[in-house]
C-alpha atoms as a PDB file:
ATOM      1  CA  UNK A   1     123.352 107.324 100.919  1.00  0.00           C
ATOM      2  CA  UNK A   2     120.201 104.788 102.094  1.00  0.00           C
ATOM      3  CA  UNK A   3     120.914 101.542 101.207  1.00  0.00           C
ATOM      4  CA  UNK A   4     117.568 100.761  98.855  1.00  0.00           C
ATOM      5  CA  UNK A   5     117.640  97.201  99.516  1.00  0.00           C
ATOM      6  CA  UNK A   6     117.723  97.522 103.258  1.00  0.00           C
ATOM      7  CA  UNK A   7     115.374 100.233 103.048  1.00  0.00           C
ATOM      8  CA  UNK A   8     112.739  98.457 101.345  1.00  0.00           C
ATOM      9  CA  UNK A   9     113.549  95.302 103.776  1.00  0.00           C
ATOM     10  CA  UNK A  10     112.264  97.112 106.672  1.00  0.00           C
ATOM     11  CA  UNK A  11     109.525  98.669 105.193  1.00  0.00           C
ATOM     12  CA  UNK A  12     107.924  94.569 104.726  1.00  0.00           C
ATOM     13  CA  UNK A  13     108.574  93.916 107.809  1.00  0.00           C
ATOM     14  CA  UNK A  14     106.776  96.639 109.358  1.00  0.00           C
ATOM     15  CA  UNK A  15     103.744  96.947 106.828  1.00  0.00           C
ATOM     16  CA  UNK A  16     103.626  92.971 107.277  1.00  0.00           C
ATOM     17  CA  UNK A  17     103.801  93.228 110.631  1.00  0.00           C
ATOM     18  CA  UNK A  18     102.831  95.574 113.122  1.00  0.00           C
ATOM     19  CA  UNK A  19     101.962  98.384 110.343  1.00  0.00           C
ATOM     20  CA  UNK A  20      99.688  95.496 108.988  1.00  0.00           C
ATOM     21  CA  UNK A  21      97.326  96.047 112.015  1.00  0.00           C
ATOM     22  CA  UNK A  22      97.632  99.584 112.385  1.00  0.00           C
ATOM     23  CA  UNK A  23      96.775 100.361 108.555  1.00  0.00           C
ATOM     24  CA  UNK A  24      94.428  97.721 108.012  1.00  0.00           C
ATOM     25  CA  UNK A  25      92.434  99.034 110.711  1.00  0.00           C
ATOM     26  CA  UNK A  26      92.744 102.603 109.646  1.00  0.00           C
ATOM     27  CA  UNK A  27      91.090 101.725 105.642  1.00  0.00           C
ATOM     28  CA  UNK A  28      88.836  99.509 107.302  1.00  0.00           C
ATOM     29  CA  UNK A  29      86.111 100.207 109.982  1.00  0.00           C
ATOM     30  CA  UNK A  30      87.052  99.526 113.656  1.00  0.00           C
ATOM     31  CA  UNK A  31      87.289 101.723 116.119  1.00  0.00           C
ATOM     32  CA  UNK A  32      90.434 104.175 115.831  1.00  0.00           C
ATOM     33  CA  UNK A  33      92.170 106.961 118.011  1.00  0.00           C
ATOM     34  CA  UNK A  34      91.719 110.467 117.161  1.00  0.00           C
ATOM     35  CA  UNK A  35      94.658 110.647 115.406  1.00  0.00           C
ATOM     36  CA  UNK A  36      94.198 107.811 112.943  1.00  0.00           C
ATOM     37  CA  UNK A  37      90.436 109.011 112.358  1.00  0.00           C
ATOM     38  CA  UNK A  38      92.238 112.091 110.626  1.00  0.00           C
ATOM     39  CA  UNK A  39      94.172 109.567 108.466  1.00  0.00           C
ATOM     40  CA  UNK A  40      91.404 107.764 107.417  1.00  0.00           C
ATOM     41  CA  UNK A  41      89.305 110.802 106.415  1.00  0.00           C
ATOM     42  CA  UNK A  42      92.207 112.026 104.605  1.00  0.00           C
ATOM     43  CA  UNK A  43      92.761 108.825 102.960  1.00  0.00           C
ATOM     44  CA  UNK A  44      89.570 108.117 101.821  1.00  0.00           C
ATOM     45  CA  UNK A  45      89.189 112.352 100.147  1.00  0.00           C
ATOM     46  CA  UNK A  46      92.596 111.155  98.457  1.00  0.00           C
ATOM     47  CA  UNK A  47      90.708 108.297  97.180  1.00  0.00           C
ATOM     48  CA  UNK A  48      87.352 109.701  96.157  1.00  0.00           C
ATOM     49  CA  UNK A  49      89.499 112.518  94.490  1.00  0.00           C
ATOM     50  CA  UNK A  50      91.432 110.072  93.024  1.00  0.00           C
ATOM     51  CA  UNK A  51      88.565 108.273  91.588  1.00  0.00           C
ATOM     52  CA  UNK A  52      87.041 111.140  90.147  1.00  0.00           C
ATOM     53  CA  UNK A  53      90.331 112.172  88.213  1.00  0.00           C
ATOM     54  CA  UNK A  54      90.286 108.808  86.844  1.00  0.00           C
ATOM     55  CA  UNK A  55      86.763 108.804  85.269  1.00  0.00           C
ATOM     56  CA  UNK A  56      87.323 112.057  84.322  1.00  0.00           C
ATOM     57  CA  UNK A  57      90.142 110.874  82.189  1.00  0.00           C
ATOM     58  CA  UNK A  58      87.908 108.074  81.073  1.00  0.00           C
ATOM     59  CA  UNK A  59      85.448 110.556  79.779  1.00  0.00           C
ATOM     60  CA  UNK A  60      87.469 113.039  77.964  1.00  0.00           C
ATOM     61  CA  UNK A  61      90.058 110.301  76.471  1.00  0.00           C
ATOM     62  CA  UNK A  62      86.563 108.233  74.979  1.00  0.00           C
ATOM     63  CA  UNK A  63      88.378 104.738  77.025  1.00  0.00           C
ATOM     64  CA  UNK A  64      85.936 102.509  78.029  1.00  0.00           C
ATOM     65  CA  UNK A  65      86.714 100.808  81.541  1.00  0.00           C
ATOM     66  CA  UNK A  66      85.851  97.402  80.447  1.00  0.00           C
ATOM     67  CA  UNK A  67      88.745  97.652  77.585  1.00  0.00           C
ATOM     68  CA  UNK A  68      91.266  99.227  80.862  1.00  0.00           C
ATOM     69  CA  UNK A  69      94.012  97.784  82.649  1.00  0.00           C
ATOM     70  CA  UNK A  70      95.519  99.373  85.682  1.00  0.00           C
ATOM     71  CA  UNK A  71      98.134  99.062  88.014  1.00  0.00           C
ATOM     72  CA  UNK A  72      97.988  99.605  91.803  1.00  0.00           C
ATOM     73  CA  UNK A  73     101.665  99.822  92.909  1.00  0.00           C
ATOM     74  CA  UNK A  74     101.902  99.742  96.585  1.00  0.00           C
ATOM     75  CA  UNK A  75      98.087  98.713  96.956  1.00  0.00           C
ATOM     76  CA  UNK A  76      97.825  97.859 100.803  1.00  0.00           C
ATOM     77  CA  UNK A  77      94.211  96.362 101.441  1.00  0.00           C
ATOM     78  CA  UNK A  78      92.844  96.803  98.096  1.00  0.00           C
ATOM     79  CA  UNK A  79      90.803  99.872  98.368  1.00  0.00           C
ATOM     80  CA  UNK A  80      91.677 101.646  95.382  1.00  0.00           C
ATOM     81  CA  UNK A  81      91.907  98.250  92.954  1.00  0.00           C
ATOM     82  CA  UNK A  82      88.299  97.574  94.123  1.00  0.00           C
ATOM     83  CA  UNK A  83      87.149 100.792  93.209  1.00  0.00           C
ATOM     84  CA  UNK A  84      88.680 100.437  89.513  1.00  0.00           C
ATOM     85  CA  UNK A  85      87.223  96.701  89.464  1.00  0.00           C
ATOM     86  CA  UNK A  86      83.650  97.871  90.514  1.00  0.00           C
ATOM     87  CA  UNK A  87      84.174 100.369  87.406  1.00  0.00           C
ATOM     88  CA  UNK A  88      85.195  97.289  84.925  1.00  0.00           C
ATOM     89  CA  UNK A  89      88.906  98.062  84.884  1.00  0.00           C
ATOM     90  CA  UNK A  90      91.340  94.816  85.153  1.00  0.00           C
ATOM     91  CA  UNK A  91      93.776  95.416  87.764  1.00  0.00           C
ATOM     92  CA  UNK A  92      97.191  94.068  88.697  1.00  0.00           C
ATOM     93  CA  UNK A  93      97.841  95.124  92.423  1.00  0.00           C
ATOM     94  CA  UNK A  94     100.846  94.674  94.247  1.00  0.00           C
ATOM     95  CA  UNK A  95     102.564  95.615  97.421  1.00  0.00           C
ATOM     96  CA  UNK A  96     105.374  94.861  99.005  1.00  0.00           C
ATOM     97  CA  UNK A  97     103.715  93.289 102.339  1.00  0.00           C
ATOM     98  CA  UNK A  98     102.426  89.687 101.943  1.00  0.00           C
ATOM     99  CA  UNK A  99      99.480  90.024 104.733  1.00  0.00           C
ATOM    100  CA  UNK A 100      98.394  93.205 102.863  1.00  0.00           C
ATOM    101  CA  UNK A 101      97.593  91.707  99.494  1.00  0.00           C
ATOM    102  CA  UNK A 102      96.220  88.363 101.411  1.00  0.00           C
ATOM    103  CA  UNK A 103      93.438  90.912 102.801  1.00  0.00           C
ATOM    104  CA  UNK A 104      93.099  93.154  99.876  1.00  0.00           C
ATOM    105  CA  UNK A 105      92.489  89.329  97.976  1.00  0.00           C
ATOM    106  CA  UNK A 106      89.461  88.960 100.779  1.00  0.00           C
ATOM    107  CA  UNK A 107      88.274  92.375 100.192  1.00  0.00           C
ATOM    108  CA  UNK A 108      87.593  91.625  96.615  1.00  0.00           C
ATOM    109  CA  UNK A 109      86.443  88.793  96.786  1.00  0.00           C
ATOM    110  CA  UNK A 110      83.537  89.935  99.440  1.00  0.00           C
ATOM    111  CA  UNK A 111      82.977  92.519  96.594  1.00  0.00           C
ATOM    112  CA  UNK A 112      82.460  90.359  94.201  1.00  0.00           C
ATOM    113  CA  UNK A 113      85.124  91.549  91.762  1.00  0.00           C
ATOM    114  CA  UNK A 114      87.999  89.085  92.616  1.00  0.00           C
ATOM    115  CA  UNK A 115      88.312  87.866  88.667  1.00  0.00           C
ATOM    116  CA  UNK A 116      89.117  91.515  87.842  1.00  0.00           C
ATOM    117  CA  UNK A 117      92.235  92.135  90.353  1.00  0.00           C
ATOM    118  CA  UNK A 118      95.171  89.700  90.250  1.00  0.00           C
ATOM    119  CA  UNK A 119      97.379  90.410  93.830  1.00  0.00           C
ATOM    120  CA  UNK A 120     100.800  90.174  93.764  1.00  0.00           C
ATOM    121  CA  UNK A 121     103.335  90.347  97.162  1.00  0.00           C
ATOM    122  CA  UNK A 122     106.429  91.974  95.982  1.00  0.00           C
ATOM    123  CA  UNK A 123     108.769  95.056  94.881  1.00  0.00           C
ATOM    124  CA  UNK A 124     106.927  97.419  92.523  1.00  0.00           C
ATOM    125  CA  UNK A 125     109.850  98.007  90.522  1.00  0.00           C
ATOM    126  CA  UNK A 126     109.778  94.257  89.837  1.00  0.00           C
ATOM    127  CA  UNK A 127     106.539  94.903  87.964  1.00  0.00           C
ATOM    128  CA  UNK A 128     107.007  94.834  84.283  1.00  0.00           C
ATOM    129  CA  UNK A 129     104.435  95.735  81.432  1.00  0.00           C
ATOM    130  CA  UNK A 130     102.620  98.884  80.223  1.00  0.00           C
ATOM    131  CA  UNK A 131      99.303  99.894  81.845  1.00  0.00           C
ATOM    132  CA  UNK A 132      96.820 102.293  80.824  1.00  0.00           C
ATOM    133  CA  UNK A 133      96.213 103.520  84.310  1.00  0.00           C
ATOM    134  CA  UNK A 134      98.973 103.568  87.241  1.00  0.00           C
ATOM    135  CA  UNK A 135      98.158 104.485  90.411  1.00  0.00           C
ATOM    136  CA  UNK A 136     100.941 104.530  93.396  1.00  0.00           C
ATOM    137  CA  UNK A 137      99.071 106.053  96.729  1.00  0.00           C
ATOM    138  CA  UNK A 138     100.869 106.927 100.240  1.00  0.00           C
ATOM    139  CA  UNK A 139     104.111 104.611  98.839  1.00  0.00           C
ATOM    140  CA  UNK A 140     106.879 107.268  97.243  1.00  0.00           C
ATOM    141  CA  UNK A 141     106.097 109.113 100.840  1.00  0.00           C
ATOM    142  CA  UNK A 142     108.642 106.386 102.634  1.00  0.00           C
ATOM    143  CA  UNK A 143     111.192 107.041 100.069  1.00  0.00           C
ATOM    144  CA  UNK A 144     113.987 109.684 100.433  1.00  0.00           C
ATOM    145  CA  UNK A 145     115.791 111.031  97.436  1.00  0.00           C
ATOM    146  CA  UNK A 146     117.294 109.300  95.443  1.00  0.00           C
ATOM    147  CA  UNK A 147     115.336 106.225  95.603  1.00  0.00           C
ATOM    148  CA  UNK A 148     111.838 108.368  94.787  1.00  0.00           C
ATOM    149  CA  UNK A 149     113.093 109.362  92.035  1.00  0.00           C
ATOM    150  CA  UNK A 150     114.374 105.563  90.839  1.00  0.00           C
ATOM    151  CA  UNK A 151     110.457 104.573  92.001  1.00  0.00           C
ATOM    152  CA  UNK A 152     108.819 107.488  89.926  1.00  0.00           C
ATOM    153  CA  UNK A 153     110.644 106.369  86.958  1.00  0.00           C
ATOM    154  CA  UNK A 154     109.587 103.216  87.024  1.00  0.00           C
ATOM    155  CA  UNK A 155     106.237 103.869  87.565  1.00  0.00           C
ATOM    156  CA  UNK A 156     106.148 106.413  84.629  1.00  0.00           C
ATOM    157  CA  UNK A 157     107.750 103.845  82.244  1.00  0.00           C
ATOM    158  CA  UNK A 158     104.998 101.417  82.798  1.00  0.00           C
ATOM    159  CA  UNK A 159     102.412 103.865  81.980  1.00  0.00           C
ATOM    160  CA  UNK A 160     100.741 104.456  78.926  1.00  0.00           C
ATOM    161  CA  UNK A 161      98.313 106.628  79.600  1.00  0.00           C
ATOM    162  CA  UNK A 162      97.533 107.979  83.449  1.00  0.00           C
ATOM    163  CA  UNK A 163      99.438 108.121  86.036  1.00  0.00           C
ATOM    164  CA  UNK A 164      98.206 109.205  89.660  1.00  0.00           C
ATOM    165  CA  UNK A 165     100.365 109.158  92.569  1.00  0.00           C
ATOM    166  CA  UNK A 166     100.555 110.544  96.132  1.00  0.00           C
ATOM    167  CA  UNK A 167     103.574 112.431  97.757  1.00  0.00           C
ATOM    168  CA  UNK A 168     104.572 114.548 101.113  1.00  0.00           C
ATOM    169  CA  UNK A 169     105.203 118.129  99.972  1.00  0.00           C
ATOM    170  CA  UNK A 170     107.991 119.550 101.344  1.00  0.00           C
ATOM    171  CA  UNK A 171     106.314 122.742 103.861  1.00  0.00           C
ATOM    172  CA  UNK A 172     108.915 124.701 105.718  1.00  0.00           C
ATOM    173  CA  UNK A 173     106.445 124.217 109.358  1.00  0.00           C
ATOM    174  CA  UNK A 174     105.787 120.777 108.788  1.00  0.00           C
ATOM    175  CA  UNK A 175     109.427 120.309 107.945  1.00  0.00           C
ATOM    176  CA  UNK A 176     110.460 121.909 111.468  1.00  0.00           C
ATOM    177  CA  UNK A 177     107.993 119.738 113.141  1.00  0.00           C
ATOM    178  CA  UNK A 178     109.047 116.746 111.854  1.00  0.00           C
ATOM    179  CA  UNK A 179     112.669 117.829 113.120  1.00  0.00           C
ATOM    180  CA  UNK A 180     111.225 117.922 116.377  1.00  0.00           C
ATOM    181  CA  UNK A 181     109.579 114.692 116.602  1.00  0.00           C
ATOM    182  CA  UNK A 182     105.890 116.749 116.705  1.00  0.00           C
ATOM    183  CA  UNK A 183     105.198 116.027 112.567  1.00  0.00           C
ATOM    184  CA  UNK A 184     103.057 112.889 113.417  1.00  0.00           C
ATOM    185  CA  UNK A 185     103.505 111.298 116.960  1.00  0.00           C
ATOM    186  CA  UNK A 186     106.075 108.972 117.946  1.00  0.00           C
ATOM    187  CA  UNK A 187     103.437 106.055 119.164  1.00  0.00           C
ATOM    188  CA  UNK A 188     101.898 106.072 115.836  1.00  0.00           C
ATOM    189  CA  UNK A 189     104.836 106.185 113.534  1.00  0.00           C
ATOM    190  CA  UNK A 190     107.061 103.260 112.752  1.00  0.00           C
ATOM    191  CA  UNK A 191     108.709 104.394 109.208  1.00  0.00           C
ATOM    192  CA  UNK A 192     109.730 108.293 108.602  1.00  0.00           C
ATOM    193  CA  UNK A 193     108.367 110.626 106.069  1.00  0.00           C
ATOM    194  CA  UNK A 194     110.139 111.795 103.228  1.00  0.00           C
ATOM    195  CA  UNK A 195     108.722 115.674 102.056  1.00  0.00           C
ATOM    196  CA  UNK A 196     109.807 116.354  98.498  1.00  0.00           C
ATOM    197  CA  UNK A 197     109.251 119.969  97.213  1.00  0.00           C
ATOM    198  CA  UNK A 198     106.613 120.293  94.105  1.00  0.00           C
ATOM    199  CA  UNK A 199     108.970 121.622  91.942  1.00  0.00           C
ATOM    200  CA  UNK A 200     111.131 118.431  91.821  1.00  0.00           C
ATOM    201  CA  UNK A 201     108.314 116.662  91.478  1.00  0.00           C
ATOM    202  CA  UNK A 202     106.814 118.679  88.362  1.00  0.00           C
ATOM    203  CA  UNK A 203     110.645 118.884  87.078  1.00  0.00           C
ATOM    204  CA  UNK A 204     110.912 115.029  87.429  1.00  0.00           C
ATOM    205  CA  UNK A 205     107.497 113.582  85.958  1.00  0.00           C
ATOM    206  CA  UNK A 206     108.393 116.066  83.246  1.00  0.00           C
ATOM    207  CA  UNK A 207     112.226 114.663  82.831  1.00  0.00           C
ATOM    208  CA  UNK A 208     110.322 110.684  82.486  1.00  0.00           C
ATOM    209  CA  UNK A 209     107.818 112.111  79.687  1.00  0.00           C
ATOM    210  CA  UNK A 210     104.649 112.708  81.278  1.00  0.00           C
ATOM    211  CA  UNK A 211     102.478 115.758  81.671  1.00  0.00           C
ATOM    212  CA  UNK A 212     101.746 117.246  84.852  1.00  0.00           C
ATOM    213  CA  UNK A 213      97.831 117.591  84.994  1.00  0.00           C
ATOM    214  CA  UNK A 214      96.512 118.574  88.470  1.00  0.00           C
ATOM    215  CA  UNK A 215      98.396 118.347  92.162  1.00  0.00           C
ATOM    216  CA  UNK A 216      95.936 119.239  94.805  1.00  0.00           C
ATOM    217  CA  UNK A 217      97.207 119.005  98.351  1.00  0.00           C
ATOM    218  CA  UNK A 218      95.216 116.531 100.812  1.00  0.00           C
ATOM    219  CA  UNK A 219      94.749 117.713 104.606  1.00  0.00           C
ATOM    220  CA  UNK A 220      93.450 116.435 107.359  1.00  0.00           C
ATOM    221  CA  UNK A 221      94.786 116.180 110.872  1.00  0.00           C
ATOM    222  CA  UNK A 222      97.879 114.074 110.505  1.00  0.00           C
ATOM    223  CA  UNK A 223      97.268 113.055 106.944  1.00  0.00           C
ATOM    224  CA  UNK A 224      99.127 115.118 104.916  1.00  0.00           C
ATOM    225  CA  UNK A 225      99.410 114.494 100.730  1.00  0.00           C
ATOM    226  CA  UNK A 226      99.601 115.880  97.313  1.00  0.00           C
ATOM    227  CA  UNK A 227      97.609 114.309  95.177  1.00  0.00           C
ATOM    228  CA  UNK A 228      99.349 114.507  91.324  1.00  0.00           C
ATOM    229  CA  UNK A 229      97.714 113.622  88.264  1.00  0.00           C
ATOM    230  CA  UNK A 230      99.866 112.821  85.138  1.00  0.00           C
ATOM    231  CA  UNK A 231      99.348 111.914  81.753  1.00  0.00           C
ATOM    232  CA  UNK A 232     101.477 110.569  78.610  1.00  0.00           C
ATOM    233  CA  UNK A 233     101.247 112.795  75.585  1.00  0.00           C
ATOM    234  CA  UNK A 234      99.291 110.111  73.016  1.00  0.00           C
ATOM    235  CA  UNK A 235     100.236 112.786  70.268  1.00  0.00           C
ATOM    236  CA  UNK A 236     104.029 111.913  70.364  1.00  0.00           C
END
């Protein structure tokens, strides 16, 4: 059984380390191999999507974004939380790697939205509160079972109203490839990825009392997501 603790331990060090340069490069602009190109596309369709799902939400549930608050759980540079911001939404953003919320506090402050976001280095499942919005993008993917599910719960419990999240579907290839070493190459990997199939993902968000809106799968190249929207029933 992984050790949770440990788990997460190395998972700081390398996102505040060497994955600090490899993914802040990747959401930002520089120059990047072929490889990490497809990641970045793929990452910023997740995004956009992700965006769009939002205001859609926005629209049909009558919310203004100015009366909003959101969580980012696991929000690396800041991408995402700047997005809400620029749309009036008060975020708290955390992740677990120090140097990652020190740039995403840069980021929005270049923007011009910094008194919107409050960034936090830390555990996600030390965040407590209830948030209209949760959103929790390319984080569960590190975790194996049991500790996604432990993560998912928490997430659902402090949502009130959406919750988006990413995941790594479980696809018999892919699966076989990873075996082999070939699912994303050695030199760019430093942490493994942890496929979960759909239906214990539907069967789970379901179990922690949300509503399973859309999952849309997210390909390109190397990046390789489902994209799940879920929502709290405001009628119970």
């Amino acid at each position: 059984m992984i050790d949770v603790t440990r788990h997460k331990q190395h998972l700081r060090d390398y996102f505040d380390g060497d994955g600090f340069r490899r993914w802040s490069a990747i959401y930002g602009d520089a120059e990047v191999s072929r490889v990490r190109h497809t990641i970045r596309v793929g990452h910023a369709r997740m995004l956009a999507r992700a965006e769009s799902w939002l205001l859609e939400w926005l629209g049909a549930t009558g919310r203004t974004p100015s009366t909003m608050n959101a969580l980012d759980a696991g929000c690396g540079t800041g991408v995402f939380s700047i997005m809400m911001a620029q749309h009036g939404v008060e975020v708290s953003a955390v992740d677990i790697a120090p140097h990652m919320t020190a740039a995403a506090a840069e980021r929005a402050q270049a923007a011009g939205v910094a008194q919107r976001v409050t960034f936090t280095a830390g555990d996600i499942e030390d965040v407590n509160g209830a948030f209209d919005v949760v959103a929790c993008f390319d984080v569960l993917i590190h975790y194996p079972r049991p500790a996604f599910d432990q993560l998912l719960g928490h997430l659902t419990q402090c949502t009130n109203g959406l919750l988006l999240f990413t995941y790594a579907p479980y696809e018999p290839l892919l699966a076989a490839m990873h075996w082999i070493g070939g699912f994303f190459p050695h030199a760019h990997r430093r942490t493994d990825i942890q496929m979960i199939r759909e239906a214990d993902v539907r069967r789970l968000v379901t179990a922690y009392g949300l509503r399973v809106g859309r999952i849309e799968p997210i390909r390109s190249g190397f990046y390789h997501v489902n994209l799940v929207e879920a929502m709290r029933d405001e009628s119970k």
